[in-house]
Structures are given as structure tokens and as C-alpha cells.
N, C-alpha and C. Protein backbone atom coordinates (compact mmCIF):
# COMPACT_ATOMS: atom_id res chain seq x y z
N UNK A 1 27.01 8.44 19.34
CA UNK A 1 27.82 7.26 19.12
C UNK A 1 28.15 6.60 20.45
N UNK A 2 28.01 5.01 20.47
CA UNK A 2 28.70 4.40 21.55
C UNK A 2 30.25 4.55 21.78
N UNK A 3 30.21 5.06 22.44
CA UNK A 3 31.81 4.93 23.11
C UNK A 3 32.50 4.09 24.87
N UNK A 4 33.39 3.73 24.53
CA UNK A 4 33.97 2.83 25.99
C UNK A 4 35.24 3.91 26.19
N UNK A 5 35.65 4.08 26.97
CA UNK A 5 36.83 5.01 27.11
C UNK A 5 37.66 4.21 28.23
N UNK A 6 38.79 3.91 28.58
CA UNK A 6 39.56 2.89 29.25
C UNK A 6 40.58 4.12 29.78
N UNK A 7 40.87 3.56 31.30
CA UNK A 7 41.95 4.48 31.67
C UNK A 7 42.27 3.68 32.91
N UNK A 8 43.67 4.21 33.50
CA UNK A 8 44.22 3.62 34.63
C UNK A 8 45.45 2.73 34.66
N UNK A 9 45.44 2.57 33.04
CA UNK A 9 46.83 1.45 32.65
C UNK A 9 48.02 2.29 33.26
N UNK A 10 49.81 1.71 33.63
CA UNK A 10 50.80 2.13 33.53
C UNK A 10 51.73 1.08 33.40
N UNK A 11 52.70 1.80 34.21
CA UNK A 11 53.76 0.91 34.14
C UNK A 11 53.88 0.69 35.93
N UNK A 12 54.13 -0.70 36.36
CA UNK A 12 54.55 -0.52 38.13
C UNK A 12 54.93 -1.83 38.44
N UNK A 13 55.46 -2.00 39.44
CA UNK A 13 56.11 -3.41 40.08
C UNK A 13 55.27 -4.05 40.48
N UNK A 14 56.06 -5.40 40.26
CA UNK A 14 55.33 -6.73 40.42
C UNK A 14 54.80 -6.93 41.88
N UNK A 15 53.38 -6.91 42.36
CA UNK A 15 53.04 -6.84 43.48
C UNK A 15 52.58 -5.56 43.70
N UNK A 16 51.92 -4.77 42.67
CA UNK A 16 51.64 -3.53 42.75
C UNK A 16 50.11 -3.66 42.24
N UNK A 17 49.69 -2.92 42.60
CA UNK A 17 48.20 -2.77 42.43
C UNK A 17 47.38 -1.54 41.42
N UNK A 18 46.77 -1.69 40.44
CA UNK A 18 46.23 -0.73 39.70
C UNK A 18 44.66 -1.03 39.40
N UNK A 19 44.23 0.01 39.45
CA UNK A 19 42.57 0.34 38.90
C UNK A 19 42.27 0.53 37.83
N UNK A 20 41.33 -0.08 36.51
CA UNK A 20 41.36 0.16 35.64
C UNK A 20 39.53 0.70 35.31
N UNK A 21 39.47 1.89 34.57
CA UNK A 21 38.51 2.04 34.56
C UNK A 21 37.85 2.52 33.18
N UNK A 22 36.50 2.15 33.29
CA UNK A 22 35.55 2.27 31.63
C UNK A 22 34.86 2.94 31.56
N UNK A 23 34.90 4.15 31.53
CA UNK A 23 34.02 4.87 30.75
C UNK A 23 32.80 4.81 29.66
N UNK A 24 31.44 4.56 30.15
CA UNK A 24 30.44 4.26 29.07
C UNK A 24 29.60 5.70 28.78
N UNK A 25 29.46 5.70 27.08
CA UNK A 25 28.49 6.89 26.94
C UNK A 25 27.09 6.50 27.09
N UNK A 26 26.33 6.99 27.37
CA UNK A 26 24.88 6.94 27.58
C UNK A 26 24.63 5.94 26.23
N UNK A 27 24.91 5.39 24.94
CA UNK A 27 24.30 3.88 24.50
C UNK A 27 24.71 2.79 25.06
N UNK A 28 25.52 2.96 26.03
CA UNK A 28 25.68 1.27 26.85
C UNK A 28 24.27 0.93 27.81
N UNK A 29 23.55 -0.19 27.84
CA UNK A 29 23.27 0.20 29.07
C UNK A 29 23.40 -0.83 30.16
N UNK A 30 22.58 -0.18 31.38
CA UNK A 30 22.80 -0.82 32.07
C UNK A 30 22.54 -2.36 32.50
N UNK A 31 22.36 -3.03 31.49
CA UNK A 31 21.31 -4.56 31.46
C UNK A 31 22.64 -4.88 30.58
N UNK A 32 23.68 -4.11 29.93
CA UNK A 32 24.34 -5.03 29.36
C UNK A 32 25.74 -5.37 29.89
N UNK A 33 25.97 -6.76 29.12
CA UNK A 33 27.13 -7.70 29.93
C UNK A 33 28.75 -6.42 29.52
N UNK A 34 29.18 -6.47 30.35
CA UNK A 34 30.34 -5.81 30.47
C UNK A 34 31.64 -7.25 30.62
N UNK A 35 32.63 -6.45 29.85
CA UNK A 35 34.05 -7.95 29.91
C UNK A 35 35.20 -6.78 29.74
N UNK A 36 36.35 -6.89 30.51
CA UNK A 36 37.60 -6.58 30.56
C UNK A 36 37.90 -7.96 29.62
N UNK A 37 38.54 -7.40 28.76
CA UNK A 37 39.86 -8.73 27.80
C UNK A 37 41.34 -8.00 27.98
N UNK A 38 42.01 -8.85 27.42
CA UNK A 38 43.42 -8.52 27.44
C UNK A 38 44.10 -9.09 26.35
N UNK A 39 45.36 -8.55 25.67
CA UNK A 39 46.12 -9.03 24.58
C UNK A 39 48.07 -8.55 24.90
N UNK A 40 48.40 -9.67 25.09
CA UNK A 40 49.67 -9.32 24.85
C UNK A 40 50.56 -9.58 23.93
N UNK A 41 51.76 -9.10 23.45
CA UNK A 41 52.18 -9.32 22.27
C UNK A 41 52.49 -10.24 21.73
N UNK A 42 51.80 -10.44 20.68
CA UNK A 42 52.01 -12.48 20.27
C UNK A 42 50.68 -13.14 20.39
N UNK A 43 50.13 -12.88 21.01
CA UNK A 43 48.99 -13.48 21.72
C UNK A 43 47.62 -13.03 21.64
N UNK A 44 46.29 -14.88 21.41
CA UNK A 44 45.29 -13.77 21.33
C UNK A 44 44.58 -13.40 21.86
N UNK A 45 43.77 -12.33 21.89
CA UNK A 45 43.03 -11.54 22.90
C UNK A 45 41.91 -12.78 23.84
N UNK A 46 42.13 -12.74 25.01
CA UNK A 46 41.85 -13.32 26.28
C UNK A 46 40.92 -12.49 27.23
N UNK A 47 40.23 -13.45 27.56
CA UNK A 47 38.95 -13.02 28.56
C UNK A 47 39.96 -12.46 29.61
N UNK A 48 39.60 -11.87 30.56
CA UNK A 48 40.00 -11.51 31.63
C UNK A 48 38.85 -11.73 32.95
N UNK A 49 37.79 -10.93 33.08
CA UNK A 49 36.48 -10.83 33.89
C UNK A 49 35.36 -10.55 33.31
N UNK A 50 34.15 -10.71 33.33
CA UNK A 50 32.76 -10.16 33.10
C UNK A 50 32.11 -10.12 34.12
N UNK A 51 31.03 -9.18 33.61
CA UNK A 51 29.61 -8.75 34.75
C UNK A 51 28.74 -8.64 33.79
N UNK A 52 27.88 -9.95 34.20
CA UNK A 52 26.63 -9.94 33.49
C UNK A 52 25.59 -8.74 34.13
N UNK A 53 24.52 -9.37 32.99
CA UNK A 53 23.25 -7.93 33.25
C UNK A 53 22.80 -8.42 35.34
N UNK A 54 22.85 -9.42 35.75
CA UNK A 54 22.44 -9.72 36.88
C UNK A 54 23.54 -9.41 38.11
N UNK A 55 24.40 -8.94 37.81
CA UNK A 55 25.95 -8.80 38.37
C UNK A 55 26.94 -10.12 39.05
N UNK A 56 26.46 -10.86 37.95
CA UNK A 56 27.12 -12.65 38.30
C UNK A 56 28.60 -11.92 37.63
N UNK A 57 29.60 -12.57 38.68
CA UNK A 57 30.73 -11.75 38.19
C UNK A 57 32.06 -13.46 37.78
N UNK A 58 32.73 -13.18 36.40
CA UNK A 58 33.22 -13.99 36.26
C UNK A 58 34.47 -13.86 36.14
N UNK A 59 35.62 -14.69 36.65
CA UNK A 59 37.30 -14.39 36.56
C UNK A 59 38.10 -15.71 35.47
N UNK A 60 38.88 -15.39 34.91
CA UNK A 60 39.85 -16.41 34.53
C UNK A 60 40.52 -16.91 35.43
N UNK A 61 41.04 -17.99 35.17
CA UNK A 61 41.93 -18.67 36.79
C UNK A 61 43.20 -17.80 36.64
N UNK A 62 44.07 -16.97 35.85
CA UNK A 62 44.88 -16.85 36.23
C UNK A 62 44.74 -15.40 36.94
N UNK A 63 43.60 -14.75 37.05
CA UNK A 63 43.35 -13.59 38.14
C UNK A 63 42.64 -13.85 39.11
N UNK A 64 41.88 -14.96 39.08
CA UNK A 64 41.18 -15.22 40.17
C UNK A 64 41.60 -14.72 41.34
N UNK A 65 41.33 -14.30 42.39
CA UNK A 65 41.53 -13.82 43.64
C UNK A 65 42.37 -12.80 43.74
N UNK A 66 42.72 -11.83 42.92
CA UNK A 66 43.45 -11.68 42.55
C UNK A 66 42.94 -9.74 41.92
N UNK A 67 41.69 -10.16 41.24
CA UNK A 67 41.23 -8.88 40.37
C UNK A 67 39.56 -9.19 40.33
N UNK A 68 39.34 -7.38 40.67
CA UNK A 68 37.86 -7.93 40.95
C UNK A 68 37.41 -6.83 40.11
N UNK A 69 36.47 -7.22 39.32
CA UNK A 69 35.76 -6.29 38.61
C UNK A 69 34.14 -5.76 39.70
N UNK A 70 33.83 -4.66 38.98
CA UNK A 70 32.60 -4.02 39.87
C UNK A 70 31.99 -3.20 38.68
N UNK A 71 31.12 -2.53 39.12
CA UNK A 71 30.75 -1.41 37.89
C UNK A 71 29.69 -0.46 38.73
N UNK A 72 30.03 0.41 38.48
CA UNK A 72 29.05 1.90 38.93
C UNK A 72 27.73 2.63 38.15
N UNK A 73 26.75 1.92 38.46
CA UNK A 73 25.92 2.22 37.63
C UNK A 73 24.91 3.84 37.49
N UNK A 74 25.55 4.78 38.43
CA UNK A 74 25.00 5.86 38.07
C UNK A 74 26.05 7.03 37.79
N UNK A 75 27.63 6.05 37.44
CA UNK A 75 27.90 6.71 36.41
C UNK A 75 28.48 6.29 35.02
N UNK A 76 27.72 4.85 35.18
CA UNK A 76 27.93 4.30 34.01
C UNK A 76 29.22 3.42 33.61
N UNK A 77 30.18 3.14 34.58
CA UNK A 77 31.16 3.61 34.66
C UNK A 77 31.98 1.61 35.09
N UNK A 78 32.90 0.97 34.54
CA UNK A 78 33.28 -0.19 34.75
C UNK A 78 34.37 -0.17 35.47
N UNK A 79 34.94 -1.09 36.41
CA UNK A 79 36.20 -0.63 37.13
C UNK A 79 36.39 -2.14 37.32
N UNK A 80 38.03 -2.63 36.98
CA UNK A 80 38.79 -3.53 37.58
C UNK A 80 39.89 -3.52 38.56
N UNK A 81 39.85 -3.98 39.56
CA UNK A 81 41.05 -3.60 40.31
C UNK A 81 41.71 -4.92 40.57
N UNK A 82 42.88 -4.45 40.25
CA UNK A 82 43.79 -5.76 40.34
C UNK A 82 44.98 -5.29 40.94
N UNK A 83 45.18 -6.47 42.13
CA UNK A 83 45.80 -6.59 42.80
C UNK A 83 47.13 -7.55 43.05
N UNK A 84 48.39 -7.33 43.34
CA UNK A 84 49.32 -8.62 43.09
C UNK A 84 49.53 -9.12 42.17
N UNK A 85 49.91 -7.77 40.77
CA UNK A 85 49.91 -7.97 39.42
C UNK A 85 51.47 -8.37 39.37
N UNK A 86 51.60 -9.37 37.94
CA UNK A 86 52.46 -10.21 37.63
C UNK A 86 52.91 -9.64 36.33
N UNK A 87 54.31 -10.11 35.78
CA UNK A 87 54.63 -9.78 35.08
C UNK A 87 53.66 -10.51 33.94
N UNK A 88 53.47 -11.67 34.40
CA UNK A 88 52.71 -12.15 32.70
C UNK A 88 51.31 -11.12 32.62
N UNK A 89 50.60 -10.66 33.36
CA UNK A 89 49.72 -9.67 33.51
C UNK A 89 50.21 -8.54 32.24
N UNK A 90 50.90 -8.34 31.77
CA UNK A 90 51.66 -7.21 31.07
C UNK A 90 50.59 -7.74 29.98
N UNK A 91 49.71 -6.49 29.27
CA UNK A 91 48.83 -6.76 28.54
C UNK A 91 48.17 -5.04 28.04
N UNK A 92 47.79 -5.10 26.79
CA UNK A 92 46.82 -3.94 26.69
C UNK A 92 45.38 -4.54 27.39
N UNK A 93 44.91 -3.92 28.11
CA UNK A 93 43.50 -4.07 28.43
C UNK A 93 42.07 -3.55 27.73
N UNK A 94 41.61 -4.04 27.54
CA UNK A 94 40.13 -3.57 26.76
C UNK A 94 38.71 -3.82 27.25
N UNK A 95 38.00 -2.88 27.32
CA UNK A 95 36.82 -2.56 27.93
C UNK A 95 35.66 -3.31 26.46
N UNK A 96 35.05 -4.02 27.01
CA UNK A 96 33.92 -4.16 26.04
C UNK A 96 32.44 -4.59 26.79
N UNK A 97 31.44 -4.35 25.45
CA UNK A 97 30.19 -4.51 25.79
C UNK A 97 29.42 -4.92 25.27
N UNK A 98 28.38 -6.23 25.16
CA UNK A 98 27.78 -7.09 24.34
C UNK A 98 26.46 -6.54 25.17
N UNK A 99 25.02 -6.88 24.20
CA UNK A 99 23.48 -7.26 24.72
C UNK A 99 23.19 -8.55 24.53
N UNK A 100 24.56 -9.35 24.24
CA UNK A 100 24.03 -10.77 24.30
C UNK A 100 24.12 -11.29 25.77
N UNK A 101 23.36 -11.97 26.35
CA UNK A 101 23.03 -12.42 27.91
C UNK A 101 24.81 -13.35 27.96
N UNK A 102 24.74 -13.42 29.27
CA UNK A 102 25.90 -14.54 29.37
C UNK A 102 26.96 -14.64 29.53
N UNK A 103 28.12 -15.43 30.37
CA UNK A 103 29.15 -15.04 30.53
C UNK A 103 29.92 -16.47 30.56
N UNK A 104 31.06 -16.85 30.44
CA UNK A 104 31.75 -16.02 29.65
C UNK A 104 31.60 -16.17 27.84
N UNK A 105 31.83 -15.31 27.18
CA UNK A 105 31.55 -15.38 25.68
C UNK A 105 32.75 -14.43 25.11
N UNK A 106 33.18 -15.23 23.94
CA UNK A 106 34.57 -15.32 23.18
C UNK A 106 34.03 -13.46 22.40
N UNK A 107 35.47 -12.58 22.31
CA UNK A 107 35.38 -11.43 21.43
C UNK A 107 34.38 -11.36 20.72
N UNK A 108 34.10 -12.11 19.58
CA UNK A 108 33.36 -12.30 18.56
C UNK A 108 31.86 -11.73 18.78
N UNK A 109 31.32 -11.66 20.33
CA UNK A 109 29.78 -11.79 20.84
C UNK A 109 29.98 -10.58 21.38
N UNK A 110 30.86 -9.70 21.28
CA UNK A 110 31.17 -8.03 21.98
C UNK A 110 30.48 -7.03 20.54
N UNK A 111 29.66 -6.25 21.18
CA UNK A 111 29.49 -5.07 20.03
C UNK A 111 30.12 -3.88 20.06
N UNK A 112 30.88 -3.68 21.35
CA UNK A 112 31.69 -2.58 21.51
C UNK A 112 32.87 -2.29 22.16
N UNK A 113 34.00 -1.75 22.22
CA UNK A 113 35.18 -1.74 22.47
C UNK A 113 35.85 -0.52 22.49
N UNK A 114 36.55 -0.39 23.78
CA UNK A 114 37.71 0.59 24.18
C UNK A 114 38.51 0.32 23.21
N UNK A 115 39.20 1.89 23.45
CA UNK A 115 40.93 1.60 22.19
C UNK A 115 41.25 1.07 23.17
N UNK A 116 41.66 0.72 24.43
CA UNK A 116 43.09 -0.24 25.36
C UNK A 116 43.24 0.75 26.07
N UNK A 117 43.90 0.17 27.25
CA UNK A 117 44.79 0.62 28.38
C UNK A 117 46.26 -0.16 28.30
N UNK A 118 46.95 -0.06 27.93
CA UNK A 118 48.17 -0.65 28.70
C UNK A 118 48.95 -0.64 29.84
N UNK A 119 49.12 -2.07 30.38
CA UNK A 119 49.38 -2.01 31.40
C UNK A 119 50.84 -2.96 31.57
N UNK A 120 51.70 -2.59 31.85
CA UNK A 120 53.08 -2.81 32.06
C UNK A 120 53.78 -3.42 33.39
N UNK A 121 54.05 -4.28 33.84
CA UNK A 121 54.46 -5.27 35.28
C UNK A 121 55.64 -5.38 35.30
N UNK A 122 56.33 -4.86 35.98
CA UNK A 122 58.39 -5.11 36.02
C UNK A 122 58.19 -6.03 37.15
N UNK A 123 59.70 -6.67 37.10
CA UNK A 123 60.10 -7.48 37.87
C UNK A 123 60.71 -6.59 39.09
């Protein structure tokens, strides 16, 4: 079975920095587009970053410069690091993975998905 496994969420102050990372089982592969989304309460689930199959890497403006996604390909493995996190940042995070080419592309075009990370921003 495909699995995404998400880890690295907590709780930490505003201006604090956390790593978030994805775990892929051997059916992801490596040609496919990878996307961090996010959902916070009330709200609906939002792009965050992607890495296409070519490693064209894409940000929303409100992380831009801010959070950089990467990915480790011999261990399969997705990582966001974000830096100079904000309280509106307060979000479950979710790891997903489409074989459709292209970036950016709405939930709907994802075939696979982490349960979440949550990640928590105090003032």
C-alpha cells in the first residue's frame, strides 16, 4: 500500500523555525509531483509548496521566502522547512502526491495523502 507519513509538526513561537517531513513508501515515485497543503480551522485546504517531477519548486506568496521545500530522493523522503513562522501559519499540514505533471494543481489532482502534521504558532 501507498503510504505518506508526515512528521515534525508542534507547537513554538512566532519566529521559530520547524522541519516538516514525508515519509514515502516505495509506491511513490520518484518522477512524481510532491505538494505540502495546509488547512486551518474554518478554512479550505490550501496549497502551500510543490516539487514537480523536474524539481521546479513552487511557493504561495504568503511563505514565499520564507519556507523551502526540498526532497531526498534516496530516501524517498519530502522535507519543508519553514522559517519565521507566523501565527496565521497555525495549520494541520499534509503531505501529498499526484502522477499528474504540473504545478500548482488544486487537492482534487492528488492521489495520495498524509494523515497531517499539526503545527501550532504562539504569539
Amino acid at each position: 500500500q501507498v503510504q505518506l507519513i508526515e512528521s515534525g509538526g508542534g507547537l513554538v513561537q512566532a519566529g521559530a523555525s520547524l522541519r516538516l517531513s514525508c515519509a514515502a513508501s516505495s509506491g511513490i515515485s520518484s518522477t512524481d509531483t510532491m505538494t505540502w497543503f495546509r488547512q486551518a480551522p474554518g478554512k479550505e485546504r490550501e496549497i502551500v509548496s510543490a516539487l514537480d517531477r523536474r524539481r521546479t519548486k513552487y511557493y504561495a506568496d504568503s511563505v514565499k521566502g520564507r519556507f523551502t521545500i526540498s526532497r531526498d530522493n534516496v530516501n524517498n523522503t519530502l522535507y519543508l522547512e519553514m522559517n519565521n513562522l507566523k501565527p496565521e501559519d497555525t495549520a494541520v499540514y499534509y503531505c501529498a502526491a499526484t502522477t499528474t505533471p504540473g504545478i500548482p494543481k488544486p487537492p482534487s489532482y492528488y492521489h495520495y495523502w498524509g494523515q497531517g502534521t499539526q503545527v501550532t504558532v504562539s504569539t
